[in-house]
Structure formats: structure tokens, C-alpha cells
N, C-alpha and C. Protein backbone atom coordinates (compact mmCIF):
# COMPACT_ATOMS: atom_id res chain seq x y z
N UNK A 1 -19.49 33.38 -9.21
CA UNK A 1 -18.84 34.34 -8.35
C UNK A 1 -17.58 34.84 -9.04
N UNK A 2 -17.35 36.05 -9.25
CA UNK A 2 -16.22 36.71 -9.79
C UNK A 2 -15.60 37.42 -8.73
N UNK A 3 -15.59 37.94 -7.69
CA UNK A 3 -14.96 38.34 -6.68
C UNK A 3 -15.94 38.08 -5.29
N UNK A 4 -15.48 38.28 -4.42
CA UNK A 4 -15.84 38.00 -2.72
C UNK A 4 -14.85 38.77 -2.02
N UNK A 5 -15.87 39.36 -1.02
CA UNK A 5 -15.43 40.76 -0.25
C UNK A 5 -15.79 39.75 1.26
N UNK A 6 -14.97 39.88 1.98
CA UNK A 6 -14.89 39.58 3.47
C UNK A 6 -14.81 40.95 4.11
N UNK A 7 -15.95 41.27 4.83
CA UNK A 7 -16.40 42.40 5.56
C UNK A 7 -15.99 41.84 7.00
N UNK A 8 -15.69 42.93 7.75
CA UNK A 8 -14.93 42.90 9.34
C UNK A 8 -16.15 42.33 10.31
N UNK A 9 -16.53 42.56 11.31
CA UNK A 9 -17.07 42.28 12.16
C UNK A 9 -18.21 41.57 12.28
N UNK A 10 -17.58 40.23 11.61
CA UNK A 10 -18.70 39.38 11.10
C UNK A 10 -19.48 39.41 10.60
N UNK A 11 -19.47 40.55 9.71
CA UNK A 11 -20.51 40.43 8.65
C UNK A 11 -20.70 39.37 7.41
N UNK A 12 -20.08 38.53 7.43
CA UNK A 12 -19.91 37.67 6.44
C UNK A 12 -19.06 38.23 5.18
N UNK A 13 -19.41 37.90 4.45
CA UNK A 13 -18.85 37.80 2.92
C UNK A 13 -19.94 38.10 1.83
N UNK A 14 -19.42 38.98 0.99
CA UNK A 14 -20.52 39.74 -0.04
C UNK A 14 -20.06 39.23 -1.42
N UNK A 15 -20.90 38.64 -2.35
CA UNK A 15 -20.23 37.34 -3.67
C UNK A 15 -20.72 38.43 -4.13
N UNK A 16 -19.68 39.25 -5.32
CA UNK A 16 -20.28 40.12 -6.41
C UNK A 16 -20.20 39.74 -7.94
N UNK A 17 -20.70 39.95 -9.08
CA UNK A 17 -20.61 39.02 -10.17
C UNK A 17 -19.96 39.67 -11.15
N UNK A 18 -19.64 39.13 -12.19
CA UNK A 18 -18.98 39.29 -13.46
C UNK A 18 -18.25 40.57 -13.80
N UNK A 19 -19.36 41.47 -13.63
CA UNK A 19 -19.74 42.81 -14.51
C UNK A 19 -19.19 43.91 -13.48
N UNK A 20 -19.36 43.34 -12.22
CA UNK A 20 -18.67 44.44 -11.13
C UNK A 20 -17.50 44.42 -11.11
N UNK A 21 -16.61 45.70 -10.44
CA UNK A 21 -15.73 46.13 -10.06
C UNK A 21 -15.48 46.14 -8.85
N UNK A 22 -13.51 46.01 -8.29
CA UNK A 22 -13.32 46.50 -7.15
C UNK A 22 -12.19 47.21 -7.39
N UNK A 23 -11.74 47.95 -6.85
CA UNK A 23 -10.59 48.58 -6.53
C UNK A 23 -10.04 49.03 -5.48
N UNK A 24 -8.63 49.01 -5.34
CA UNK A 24 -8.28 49.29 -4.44
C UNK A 24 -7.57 50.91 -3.86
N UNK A 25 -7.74 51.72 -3.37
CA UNK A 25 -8.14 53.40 -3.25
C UNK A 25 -6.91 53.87 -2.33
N UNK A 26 -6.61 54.94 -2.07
CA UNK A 26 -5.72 55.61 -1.45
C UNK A 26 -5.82 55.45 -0.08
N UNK A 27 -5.32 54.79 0.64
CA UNK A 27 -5.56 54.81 2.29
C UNK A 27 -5.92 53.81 2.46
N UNK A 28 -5.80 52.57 1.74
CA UNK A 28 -7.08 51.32 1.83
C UNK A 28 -8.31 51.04 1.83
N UNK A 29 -8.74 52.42 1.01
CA UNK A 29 -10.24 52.39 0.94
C UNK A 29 -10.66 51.68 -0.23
N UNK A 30 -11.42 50.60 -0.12
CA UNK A 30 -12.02 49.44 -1.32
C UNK A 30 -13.40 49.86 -1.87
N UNK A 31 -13.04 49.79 -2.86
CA UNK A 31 -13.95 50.79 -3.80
C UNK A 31 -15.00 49.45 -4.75
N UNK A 32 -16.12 49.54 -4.44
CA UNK A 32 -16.80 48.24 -5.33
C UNK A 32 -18.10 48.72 -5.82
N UNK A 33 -17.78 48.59 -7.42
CA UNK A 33 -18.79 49.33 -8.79
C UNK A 33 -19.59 48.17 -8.18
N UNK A 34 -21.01 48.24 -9.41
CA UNK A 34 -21.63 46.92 -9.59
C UNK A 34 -22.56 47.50 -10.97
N UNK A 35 -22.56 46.88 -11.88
CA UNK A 35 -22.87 46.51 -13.00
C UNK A 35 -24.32 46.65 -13.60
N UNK A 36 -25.38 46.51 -12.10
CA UNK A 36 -26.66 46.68 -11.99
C UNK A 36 -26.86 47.97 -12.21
N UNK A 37 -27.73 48.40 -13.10
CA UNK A 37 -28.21 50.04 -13.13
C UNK A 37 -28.92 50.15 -12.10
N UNK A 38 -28.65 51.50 -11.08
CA UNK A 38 -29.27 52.14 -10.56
C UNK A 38 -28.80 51.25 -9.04
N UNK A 39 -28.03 50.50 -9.20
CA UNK A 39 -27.34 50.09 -7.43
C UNK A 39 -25.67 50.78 -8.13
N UNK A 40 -25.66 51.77 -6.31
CA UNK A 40 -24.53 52.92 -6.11
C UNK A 40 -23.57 52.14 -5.66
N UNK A 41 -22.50 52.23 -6.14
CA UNK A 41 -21.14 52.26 -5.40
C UNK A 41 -20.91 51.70 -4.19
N UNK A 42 -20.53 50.83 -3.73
CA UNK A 42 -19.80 50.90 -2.13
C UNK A 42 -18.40 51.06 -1.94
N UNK A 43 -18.33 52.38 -0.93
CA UNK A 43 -16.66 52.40 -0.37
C UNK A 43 -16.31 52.11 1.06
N UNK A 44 -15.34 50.86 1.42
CA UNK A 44 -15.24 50.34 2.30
C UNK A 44 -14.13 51.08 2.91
N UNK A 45 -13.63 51.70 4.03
CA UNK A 45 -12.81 52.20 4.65
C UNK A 45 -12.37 51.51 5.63
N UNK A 46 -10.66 51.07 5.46
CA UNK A 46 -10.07 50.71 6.65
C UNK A 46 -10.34 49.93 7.41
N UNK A 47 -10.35 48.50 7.94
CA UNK A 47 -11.03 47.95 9.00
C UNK A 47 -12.59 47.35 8.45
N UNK A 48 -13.25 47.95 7.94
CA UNK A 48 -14.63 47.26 7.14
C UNK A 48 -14.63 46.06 6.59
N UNK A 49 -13.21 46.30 5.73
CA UNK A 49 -13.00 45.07 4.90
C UNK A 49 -11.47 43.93 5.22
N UNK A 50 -11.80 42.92 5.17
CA UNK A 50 -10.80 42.38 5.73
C UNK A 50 -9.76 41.05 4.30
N UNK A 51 -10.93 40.88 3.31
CA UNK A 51 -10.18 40.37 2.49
C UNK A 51 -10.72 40.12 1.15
N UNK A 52 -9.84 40.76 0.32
CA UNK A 52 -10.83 40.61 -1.44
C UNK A 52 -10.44 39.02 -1.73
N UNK A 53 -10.75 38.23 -2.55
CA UNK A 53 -10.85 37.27 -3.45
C UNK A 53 -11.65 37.25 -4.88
N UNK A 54 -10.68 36.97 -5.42
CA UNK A 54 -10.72 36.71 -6.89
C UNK A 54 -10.60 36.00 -7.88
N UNK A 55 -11.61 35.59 -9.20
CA UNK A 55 -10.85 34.68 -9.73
C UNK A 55 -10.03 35.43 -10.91
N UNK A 56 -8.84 34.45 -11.22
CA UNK A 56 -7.88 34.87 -11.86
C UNK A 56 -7.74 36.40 -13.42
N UNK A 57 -9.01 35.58 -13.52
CA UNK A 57 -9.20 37.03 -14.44
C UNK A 57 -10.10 37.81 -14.69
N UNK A 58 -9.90 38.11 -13.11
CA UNK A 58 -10.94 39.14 -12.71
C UNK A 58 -9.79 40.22 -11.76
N UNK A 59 -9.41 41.15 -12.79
CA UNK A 59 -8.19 41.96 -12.22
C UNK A 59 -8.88 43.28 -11.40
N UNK A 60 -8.84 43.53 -10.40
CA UNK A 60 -8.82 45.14 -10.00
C UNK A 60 -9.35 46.35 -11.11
N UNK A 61 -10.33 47.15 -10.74
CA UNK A 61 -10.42 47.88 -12.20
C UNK A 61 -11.33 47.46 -12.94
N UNK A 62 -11.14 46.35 -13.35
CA UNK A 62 -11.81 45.93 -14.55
C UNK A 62 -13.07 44.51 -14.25
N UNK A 63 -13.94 44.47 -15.36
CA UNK A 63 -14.75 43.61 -15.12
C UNK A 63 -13.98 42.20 -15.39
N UNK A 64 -14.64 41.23 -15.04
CA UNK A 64 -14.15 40.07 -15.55
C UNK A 64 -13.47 39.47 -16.80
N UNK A 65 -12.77 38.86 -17.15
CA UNK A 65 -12.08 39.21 -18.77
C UNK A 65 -12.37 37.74 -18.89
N UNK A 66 -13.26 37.27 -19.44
CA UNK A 66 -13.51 35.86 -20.09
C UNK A 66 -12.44 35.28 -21.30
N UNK A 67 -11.61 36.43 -22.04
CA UNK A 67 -10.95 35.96 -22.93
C UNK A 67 -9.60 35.43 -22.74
N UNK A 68 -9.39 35.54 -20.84
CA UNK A 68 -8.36 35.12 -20.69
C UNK A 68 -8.08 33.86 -19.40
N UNK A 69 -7.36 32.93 -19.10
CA UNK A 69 -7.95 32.30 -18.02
C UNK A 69 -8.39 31.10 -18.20
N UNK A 70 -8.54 30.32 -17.44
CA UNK A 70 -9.88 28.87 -17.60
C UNK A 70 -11.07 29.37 -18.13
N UNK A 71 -12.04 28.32 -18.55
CA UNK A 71 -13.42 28.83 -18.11
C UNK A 71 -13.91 28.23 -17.12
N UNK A 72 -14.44 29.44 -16.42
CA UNK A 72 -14.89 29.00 -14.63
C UNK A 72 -16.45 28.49 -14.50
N UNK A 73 -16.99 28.29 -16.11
CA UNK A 73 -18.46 28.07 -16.15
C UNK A 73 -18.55 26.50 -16.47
């Protein structure tokens, strides 16, 4: 797991991996790439999302940076 998205109204929690992206957007809209060809984008608006988690070097923006950090494997 390289990041975890806590979605609002009990939707649980969405584990995204390595290669994906999240960001964070103008208005609080959470913006999450994913790495898989041919799976689109999700943009979470306001209230949808209630809490990112991350591991340490896995910054906003960018994919996971293995060259920096523990190894989490």
C-alpha cells in the first residue's frame, strides 16, 4: 500500500499502489492518477473524501520514490 483514501459516507477506504498519484486541487478537490493503463482518473470533491494517508515517500504529485525512506517491502 502506498497511499489510502478514506471516502465519506462509509464507503470504506480505497488502498492505491506504488505507481499512482494523488493530489491535492483547488477547493479541496483530491485528484487520484493510477498507473494502470486505461483506468481514468478519480476526482473527489469536498466531503467525498475524508482522509489521505501515506507512506513517507510517497509525496503528493508524485509516484512513490523508493530511493528515499525505509524500505516498506
Amino acid at each position: 500500500m502506498a497511499f489510502t483514501v478514506w471516502l465519506g459516507d462509509d464507503r470504506g477506504a480505497a488502498e492505491c499502489g506504488d505507481g499512482d498519484m494523488y493530489e491535492f486541487l483547488i477547493g479541496g478537490v483530491l485528484g487520484v492518477h493510477y498507473v494502470k493503463p486505461g483506468q481514468w482518473s478519480d476526482y473527489y470533491p469536498p466531503g467525498a473524501w475524508t482522509r489521505v494517508a501515506a507512506e513517507p515517500n510517497h509525496r503528493p504529485g508524485e509516484p512513490q520514490d523508493r530511493s528515499i525512506g525505509p524500505d516498506f517491502e
